[in-house]
PDB file of N, CA and C in Angstrom:
ATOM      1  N   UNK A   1      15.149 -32.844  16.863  1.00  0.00           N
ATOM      2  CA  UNK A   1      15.150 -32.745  15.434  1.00  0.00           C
ATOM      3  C   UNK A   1      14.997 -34.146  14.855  1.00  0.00           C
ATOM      4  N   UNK A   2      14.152 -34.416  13.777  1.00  0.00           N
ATOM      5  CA  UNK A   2      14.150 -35.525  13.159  1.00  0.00           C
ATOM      6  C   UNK A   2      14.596 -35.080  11.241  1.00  0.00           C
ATOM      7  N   UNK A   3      15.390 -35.793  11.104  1.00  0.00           N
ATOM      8  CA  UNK A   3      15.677 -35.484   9.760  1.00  0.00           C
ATOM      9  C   UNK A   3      15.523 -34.173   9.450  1.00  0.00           C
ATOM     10  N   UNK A   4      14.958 -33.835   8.592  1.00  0.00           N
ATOM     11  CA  UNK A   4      14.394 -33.055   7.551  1.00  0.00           C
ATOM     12  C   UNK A   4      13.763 -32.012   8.302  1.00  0.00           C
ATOM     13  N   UNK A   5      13.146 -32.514   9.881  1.00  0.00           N
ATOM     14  CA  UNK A   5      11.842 -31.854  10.140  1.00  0.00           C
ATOM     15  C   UNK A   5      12.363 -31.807  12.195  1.00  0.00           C
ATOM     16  N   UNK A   6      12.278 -30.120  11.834  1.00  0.00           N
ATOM     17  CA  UNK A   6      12.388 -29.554  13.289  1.00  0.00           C
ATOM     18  C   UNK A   6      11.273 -30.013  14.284  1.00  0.00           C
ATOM     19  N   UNK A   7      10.933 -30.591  15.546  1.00  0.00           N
ATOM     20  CA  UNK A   7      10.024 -31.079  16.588  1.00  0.00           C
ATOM     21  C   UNK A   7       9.538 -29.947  17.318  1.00  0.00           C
ATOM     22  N   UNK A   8       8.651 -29.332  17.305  1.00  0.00           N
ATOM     23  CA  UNK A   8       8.620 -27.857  18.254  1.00  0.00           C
ATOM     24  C   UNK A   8       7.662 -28.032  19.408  1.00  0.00           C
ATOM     25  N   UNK A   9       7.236 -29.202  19.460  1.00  0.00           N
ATOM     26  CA  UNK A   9       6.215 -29.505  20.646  1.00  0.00           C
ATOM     27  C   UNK A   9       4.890 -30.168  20.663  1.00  0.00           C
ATOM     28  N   UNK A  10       4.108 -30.273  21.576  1.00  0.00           N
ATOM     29  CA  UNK A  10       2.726 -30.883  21.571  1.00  0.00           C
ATOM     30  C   UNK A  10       2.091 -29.952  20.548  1.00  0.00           C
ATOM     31  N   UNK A  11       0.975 -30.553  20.000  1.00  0.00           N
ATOM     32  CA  UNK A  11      -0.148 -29.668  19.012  1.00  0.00           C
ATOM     33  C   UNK A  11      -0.609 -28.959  20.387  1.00  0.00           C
ATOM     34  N   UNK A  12      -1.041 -29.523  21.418  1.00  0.00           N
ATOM     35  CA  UNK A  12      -2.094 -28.892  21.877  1.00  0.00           C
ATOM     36  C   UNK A  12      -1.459 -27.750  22.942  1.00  0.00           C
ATOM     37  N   UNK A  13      -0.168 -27.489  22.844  1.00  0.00           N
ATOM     38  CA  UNK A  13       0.315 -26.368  23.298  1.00  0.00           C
ATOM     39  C   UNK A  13      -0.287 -25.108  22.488  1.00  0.00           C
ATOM     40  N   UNK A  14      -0.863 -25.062  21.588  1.00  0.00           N
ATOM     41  CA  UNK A  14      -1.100 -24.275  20.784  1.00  0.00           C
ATOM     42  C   UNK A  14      -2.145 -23.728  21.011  1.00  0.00           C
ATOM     43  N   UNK A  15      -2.607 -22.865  21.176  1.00  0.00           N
ATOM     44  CA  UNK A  15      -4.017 -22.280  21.731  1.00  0.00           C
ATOM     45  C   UNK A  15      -4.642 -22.426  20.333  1.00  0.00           C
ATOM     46  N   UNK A  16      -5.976 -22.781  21.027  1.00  0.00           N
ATOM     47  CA  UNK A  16      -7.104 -23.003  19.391  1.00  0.00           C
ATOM     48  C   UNK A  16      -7.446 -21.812  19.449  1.00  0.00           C
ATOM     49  N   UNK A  17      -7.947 -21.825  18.197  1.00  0.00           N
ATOM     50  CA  UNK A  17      -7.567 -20.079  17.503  1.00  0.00           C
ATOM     51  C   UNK A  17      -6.776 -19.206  17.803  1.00  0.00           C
ATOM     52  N   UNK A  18      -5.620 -19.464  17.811  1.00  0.00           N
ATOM     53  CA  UNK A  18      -4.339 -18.757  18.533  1.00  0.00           C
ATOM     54  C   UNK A  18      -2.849 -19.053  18.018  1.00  0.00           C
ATOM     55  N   UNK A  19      -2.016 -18.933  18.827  1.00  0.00           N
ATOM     56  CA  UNK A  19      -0.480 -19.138  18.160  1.00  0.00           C
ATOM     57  C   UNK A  19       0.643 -19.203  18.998  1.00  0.00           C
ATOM     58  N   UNK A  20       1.667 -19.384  18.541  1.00  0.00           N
ATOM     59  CA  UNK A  20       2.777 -19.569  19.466  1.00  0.00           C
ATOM     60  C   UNK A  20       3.878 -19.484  18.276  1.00  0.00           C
ATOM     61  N   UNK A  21       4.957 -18.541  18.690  1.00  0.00           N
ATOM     62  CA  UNK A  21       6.332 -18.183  18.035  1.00  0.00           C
ATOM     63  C   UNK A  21       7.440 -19.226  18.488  1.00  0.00           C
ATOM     64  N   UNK A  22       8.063 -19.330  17.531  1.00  0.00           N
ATOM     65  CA  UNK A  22       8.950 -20.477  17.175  1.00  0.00           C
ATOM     66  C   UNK A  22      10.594 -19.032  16.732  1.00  0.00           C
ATOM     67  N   UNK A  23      11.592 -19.013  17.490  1.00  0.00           N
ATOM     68  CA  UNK A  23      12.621 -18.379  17.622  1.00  0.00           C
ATOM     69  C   UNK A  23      13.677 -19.147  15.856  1.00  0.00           C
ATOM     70  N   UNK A  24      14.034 -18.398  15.092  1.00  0.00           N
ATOM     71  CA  UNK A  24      14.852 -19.019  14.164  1.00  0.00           C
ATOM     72  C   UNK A  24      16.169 -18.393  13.785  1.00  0.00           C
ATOM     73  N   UNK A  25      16.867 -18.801  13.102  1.00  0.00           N
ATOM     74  CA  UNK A  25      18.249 -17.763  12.906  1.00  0.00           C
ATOM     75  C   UNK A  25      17.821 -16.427  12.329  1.00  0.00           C
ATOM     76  N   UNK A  26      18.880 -15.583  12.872  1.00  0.00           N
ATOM     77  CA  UNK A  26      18.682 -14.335  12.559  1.00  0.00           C
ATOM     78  C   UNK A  26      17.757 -13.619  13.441  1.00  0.00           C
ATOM     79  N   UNK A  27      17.420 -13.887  14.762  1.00  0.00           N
ATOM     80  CA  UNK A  27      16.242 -13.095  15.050  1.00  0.00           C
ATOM     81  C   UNK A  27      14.861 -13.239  14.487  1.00  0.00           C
ATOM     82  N   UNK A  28      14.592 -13.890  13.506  1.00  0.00           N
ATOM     83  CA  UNK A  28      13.273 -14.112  13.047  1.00  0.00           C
ATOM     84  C   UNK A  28      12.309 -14.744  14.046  1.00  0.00           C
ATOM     85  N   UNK A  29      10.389 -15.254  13.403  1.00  0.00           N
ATOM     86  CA  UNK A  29      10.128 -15.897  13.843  1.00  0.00           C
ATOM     87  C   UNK A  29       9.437 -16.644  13.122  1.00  0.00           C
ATOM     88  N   UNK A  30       8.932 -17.326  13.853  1.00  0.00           N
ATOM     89  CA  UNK A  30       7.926 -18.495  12.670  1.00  0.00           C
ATOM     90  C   UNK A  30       7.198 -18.418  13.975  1.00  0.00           C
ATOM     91  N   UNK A  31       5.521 -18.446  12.935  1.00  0.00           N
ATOM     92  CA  UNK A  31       3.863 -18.037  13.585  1.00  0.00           C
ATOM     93  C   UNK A  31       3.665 -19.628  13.665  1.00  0.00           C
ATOM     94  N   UNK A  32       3.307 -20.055  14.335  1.00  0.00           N
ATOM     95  CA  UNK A  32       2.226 -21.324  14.024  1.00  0.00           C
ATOM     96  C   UNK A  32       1.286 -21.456  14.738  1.00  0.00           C
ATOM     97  N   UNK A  33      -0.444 -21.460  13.782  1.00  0.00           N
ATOM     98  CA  UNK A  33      -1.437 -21.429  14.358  1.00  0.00           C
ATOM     99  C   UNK A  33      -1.916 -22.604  14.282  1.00  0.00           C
ATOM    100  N   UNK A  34      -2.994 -22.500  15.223  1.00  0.00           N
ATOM    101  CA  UNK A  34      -3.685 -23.869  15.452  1.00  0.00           C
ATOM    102  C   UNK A  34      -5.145 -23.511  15.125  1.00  0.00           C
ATOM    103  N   UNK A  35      -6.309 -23.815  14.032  1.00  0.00           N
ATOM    104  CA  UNK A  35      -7.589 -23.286  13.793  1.00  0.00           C
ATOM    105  C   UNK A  35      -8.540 -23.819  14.579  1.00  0.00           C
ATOM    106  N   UNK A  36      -9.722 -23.361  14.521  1.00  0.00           N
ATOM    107  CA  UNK A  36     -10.862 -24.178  15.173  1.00  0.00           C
ATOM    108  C   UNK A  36     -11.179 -25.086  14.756  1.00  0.00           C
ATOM    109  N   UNK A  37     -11.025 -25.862  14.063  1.00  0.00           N
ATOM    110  CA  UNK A  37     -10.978 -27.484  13.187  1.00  0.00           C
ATOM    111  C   UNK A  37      -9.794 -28.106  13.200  1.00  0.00           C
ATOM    112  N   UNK A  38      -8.839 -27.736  13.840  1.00  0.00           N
ATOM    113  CA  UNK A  38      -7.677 -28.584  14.150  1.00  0.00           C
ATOM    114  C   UNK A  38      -6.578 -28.229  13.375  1.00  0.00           C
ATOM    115  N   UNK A  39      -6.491 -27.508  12.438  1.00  0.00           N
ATOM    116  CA  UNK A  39      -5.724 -27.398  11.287  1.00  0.00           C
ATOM    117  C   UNK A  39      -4.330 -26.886  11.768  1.00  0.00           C
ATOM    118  N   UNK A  40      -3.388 -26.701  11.468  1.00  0.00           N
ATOM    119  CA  UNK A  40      -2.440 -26.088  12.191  1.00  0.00           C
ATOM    120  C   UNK A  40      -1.270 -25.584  10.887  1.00  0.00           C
ATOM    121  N   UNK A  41      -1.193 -24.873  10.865  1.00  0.00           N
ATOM    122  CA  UNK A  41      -0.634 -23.666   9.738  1.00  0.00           C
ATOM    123  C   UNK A  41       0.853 -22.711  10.724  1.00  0.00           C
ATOM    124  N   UNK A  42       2.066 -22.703   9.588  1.00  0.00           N
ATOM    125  CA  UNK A  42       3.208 -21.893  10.071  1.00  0.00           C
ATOM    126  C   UNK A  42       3.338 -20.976   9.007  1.00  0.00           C
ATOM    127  N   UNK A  43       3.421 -19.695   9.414  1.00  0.00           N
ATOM    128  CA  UNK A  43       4.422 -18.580   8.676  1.00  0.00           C
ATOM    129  C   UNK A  43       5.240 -17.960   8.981  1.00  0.00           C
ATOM    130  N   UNK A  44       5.814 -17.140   8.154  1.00  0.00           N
ATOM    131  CA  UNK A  44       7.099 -16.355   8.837  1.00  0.00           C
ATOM    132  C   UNK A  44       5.940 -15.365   9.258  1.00  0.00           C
ATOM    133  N   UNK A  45       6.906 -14.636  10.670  1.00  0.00           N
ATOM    134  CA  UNK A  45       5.986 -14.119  11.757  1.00  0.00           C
ATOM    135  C   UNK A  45       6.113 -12.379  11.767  1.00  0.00           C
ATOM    136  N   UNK A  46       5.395 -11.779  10.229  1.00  0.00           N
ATOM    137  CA  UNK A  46       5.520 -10.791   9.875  1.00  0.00           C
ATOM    138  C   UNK A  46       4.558 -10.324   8.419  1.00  0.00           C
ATOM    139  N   UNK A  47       3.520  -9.601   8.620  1.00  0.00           N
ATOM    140  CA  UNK A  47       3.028  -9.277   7.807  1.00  0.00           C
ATOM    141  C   UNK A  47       3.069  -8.307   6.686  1.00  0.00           C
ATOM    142  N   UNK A  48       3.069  -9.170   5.437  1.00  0.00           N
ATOM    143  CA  UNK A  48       3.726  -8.666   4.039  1.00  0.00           C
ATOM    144  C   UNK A  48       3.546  -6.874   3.883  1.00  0.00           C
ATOM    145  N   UNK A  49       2.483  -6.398   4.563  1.00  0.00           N
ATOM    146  CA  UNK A  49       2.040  -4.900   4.675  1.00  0.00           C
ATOM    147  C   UNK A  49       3.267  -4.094   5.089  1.00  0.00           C
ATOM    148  N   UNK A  50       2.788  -3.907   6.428  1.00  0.00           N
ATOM    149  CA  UNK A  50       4.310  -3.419   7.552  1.00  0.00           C
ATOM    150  C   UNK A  50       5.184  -4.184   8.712  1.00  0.00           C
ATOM    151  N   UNK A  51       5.008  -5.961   8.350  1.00  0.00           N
ATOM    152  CA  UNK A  51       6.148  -6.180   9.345  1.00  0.00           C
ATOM    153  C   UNK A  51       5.001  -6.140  10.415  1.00  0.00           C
ATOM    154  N   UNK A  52       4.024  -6.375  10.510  1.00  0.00           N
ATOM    155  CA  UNK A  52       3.330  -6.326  11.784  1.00  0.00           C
ATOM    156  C   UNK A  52       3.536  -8.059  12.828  1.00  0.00           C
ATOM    157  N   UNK A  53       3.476  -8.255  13.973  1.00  0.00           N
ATOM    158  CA  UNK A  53       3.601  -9.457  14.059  1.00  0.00           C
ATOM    159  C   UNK A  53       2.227 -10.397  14.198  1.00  0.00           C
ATOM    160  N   UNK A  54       1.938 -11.289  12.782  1.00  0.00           N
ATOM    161  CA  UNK A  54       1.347 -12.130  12.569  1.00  0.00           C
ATOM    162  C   UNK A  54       0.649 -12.928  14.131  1.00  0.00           C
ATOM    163  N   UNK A  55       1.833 -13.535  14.757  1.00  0.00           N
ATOM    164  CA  UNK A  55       1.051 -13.915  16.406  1.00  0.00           C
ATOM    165  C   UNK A  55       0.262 -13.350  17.276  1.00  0.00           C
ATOM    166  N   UNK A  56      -0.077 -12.417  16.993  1.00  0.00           N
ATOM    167  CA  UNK A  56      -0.479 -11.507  17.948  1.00  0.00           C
ATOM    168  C   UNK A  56      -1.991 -11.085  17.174  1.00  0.00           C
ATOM    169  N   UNK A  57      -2.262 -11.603  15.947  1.00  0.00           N
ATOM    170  CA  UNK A  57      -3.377 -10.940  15.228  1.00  0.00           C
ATOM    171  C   UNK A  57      -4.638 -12.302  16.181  1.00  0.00           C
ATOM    172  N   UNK A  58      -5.400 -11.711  15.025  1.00  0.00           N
ATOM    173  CA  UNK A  58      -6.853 -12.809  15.738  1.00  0.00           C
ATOM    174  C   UNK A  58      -7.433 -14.318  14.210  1.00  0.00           C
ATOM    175  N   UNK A  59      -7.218 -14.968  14.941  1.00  0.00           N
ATOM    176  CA  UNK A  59      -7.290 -16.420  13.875  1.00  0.00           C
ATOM    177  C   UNK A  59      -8.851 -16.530  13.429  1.00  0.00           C
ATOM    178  N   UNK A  60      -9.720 -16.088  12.420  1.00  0.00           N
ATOM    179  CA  UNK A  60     -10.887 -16.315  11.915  1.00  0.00           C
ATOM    180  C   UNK A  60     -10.611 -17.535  10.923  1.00  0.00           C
ATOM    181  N   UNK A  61     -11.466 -18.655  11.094  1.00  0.00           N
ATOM    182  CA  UNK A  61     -10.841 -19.882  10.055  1.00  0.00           C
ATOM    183  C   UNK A  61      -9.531 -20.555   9.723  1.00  0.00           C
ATOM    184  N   UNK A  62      -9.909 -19.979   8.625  1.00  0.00           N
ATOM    185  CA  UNK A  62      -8.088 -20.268   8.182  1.00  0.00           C
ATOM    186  C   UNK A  62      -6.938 -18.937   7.714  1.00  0.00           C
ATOM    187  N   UNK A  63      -7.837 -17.884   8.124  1.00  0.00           N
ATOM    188  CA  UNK A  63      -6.722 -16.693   8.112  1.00  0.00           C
ATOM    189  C   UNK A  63      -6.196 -16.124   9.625  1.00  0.00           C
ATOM    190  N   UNK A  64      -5.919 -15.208   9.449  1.00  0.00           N
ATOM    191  CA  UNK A  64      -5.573 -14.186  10.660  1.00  0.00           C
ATOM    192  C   UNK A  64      -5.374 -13.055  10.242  1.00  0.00           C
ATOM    193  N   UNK A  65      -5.412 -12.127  10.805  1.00  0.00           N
ATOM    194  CA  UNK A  65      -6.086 -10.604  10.946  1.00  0.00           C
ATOM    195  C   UNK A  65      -4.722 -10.167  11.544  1.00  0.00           C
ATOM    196  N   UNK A  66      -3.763  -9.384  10.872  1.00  0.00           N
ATOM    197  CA  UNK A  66      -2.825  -8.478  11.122  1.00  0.00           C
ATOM    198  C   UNK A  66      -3.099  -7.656  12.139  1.00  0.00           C
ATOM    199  N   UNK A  67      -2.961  -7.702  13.479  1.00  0.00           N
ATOM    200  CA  UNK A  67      -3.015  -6.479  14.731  1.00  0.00           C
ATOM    201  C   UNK A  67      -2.589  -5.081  14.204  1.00  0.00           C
ATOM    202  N   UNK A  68      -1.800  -4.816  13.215  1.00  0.00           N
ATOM    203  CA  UNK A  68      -1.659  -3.137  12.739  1.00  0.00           C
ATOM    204  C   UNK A  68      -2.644  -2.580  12.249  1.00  0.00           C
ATOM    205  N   UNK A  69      -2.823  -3.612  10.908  1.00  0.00           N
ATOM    206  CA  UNK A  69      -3.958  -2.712   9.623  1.00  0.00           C
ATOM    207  C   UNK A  69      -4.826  -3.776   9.549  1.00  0.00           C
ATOM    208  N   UNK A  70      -5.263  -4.691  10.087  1.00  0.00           N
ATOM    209  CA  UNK A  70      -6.382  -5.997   9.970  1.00  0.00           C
ATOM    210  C   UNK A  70      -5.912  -6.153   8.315  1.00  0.00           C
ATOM    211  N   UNK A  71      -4.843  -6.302   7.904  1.00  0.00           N
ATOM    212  CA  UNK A  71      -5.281  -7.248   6.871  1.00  0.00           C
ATOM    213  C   UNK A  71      -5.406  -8.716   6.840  1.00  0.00           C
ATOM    214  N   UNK A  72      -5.674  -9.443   6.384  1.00  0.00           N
ATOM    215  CA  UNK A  72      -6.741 -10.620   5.934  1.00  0.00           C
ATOM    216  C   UNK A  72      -5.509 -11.662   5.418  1.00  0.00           C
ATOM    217  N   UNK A  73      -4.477 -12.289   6.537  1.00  0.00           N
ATOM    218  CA  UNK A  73      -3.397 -13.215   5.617  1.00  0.00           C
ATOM    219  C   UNK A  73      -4.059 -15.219   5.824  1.00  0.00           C
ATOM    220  N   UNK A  74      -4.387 -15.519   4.518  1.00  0.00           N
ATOM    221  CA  UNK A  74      -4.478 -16.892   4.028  1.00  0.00           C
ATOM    222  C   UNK A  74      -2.958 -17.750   4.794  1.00  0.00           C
ATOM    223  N   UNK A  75      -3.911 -18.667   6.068  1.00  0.00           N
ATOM    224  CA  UNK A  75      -2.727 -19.264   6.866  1.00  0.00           C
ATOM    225  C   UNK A  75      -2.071 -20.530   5.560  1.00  0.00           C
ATOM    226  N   UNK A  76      -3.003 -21.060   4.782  1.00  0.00           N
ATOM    227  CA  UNK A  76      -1.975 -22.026   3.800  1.00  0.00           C
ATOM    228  C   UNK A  76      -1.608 -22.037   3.090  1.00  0.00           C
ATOM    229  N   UNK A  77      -1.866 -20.213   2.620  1.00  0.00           N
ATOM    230  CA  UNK A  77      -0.817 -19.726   1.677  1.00  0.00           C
ATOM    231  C   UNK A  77       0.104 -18.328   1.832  1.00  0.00           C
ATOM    232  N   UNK A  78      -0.032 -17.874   2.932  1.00  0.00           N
ATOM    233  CA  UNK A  78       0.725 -16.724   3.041  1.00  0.00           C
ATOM    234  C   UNK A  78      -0.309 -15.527   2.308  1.00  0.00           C
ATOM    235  N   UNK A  79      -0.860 -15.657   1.613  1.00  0.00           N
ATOM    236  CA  UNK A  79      -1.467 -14.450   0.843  1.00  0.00           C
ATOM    237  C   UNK A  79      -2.508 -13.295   1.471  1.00  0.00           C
ATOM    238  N   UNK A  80      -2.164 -12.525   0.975  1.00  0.00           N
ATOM    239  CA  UNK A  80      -2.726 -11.660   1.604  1.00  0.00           C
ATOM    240  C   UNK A  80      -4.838 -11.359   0.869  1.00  0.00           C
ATOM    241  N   UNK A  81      -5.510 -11.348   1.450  1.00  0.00           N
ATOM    242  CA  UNK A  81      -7.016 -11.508   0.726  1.00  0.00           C
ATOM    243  C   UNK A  81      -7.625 -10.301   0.403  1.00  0.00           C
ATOM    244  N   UNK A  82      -8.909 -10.325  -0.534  1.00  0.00           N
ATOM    245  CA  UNK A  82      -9.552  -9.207  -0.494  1.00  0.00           C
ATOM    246  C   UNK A  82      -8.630  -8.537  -1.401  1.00  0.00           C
ATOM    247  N   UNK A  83      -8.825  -6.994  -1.247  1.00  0.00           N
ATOM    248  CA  UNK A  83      -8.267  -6.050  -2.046  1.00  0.00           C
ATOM    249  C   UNK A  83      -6.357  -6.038  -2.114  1.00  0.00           C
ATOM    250  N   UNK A  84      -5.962  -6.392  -0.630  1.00  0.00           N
ATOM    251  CA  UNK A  84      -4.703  -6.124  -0.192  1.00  0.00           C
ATOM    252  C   UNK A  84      -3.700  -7.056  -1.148  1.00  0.00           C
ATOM    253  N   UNK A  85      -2.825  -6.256  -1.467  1.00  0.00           N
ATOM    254  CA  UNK A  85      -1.502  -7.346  -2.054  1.00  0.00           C
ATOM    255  C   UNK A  85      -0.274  -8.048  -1.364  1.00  0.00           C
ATOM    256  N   UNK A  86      -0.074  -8.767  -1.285  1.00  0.00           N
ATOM    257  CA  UNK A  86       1.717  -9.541  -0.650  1.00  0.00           C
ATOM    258  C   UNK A  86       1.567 -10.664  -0.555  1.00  0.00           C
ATOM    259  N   UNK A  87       2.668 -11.360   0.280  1.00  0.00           N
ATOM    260  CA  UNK A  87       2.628 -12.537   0.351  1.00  0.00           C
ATOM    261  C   UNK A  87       3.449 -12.886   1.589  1.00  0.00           C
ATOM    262  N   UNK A  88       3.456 -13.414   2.555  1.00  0.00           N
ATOM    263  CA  UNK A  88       3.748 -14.013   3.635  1.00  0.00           C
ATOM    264  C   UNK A  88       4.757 -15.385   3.738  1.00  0.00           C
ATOM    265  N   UNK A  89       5.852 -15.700   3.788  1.00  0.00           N
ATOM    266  CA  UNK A  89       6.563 -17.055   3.635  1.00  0.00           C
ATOM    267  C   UNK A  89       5.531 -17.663   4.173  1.00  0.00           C
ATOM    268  N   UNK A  90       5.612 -18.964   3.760  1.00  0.00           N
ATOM    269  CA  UNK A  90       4.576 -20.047   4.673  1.00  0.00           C
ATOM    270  C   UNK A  90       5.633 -21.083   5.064  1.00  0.00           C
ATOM    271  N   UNK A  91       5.692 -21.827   5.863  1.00  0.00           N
ATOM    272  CA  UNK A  91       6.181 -23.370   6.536  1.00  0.00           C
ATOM    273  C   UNK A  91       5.581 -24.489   6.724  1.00  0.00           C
ATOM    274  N   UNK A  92       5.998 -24.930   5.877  1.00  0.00           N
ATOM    275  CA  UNK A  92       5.703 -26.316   6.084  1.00  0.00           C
ATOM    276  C   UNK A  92       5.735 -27.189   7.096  1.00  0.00           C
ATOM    277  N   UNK A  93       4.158 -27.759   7.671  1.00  0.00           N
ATOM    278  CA  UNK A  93       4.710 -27.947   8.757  1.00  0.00           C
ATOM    279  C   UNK A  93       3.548 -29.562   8.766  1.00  0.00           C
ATOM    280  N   UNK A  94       3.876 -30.354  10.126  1.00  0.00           N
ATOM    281  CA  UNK A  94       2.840 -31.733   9.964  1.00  0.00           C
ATOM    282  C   UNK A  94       2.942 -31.983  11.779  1.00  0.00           C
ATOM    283  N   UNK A  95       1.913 -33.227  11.884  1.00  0.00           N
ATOM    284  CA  UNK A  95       1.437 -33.582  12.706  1.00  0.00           C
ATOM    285  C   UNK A  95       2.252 -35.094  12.966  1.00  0.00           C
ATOM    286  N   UNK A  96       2.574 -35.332  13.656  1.00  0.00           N
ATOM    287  CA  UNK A  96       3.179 -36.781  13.675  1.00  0.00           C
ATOM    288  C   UNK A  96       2.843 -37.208  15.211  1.00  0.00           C
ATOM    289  N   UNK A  97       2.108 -38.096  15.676  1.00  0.00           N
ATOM    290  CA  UNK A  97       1.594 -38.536  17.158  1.00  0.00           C
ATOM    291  C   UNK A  97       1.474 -37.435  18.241  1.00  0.00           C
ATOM    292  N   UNK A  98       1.138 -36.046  17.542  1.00  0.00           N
ATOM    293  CA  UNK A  98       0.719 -35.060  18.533  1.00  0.00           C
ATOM    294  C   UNK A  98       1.657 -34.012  18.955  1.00  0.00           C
ATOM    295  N   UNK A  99       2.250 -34.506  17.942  1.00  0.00           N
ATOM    296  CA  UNK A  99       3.679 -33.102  18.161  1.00  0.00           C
ATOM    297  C   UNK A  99       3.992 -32.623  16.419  1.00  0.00           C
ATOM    298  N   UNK A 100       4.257 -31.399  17.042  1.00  0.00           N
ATOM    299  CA  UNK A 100       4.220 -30.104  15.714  1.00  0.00           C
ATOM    300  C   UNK A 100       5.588 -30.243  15.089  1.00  0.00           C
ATOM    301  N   UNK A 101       5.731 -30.553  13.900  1.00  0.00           N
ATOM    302  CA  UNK A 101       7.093 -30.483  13.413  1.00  0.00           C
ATOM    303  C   UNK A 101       7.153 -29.508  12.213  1.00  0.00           C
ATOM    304  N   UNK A 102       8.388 -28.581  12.169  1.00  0.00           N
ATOM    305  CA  UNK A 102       8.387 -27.533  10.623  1.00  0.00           C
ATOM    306  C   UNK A 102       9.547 -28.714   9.820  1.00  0.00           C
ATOM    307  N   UNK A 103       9.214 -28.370   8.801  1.00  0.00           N
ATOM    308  CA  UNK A 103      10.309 -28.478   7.465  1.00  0.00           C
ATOM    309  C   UNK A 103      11.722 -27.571   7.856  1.00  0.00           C
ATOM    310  N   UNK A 104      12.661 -28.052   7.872  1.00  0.00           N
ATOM    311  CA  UNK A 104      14.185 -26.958   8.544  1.00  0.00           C
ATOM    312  C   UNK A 104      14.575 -26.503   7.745  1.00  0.00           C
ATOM    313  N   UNK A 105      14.650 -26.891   6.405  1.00  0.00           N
ATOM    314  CA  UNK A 105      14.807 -25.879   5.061  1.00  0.00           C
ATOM    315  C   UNK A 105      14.015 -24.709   5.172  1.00  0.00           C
ATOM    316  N   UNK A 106      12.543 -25.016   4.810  1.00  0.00           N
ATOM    317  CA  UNK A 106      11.665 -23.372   5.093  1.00  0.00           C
ATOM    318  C   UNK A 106      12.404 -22.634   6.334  1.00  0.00           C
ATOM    319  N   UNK A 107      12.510 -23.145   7.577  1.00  0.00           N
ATOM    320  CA  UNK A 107      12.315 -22.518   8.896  1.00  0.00           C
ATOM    321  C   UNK A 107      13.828 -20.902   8.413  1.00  0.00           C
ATOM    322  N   UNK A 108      14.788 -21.897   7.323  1.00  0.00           N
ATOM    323  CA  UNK A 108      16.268 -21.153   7.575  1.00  0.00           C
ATOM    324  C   UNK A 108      15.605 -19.811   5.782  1.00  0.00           C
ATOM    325  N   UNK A 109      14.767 -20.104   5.333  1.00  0.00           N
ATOM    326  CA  UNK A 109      14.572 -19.220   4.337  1.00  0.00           C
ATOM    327  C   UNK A 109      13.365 -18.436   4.874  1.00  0.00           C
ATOM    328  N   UNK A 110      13.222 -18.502   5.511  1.00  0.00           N
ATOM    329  CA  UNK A 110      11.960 -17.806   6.586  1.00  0.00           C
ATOM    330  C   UNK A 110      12.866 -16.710   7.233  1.00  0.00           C
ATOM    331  N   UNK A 111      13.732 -17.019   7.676  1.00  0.00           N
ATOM    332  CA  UNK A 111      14.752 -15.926   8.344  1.00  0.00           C
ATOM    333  C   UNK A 111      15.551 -15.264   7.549  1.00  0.00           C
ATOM    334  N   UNK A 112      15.732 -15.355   6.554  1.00  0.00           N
ATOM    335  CA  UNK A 112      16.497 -14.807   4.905  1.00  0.00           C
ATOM    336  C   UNK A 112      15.805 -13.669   4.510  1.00  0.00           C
TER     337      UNK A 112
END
């Protein structure tokens, strides 16, 4: 842990176009993807529809595709695209010499 900001590992543990779950209080999870341009995006690991799990969908750009109902969730904003309505917590998250760090405030309202 550094300050403010949880350490969760190398970036490149992260499968490009892909994801890896991050365990938080309460049983929750936090998604964090890694895009095909490097980008690397966290949400809470549940889609605003039915609770589907976000990790497990398929990363096009900068969204991902819900494995239940393919909906369409915006990784840097949680939102859901297109016709569909909700919204997804997002986490704040950064890059610091190659390791993935979240914001620990979001990570504990992510599990709320």
């Amino acid at each position: 842990m550094i300050g403010d900001w949880i350490d969760i590992g190398w970036v490149n543990e992260i499968p490009v176009r892909g994801s890896r779950t991050v365990p938080v209080v309460g049983g929750e999870e936090i998604a964090v993807f890694r895009t095909a341009d490097g980008k690397v995006f966290a949400l809470a690991n549940r889609c605003p529809h039915k609770g589907g799990p976000l990790s497990q969908g398929i990363v096009h750009g900068h969204s991902v595709a819900c494995p239940l109902h393919n909906w369409q969730i915006a990784l840097a904003t949680g939102e859901a695209q297109g016709e569909d309505k909700g919204c997804t917590p997002t986490i704040p998250v950064k890059i610091s010499s190659g390791r993935v760090l979240l914001c620990r405030a979001s990570t504990l309202k992510a599990a709320a």
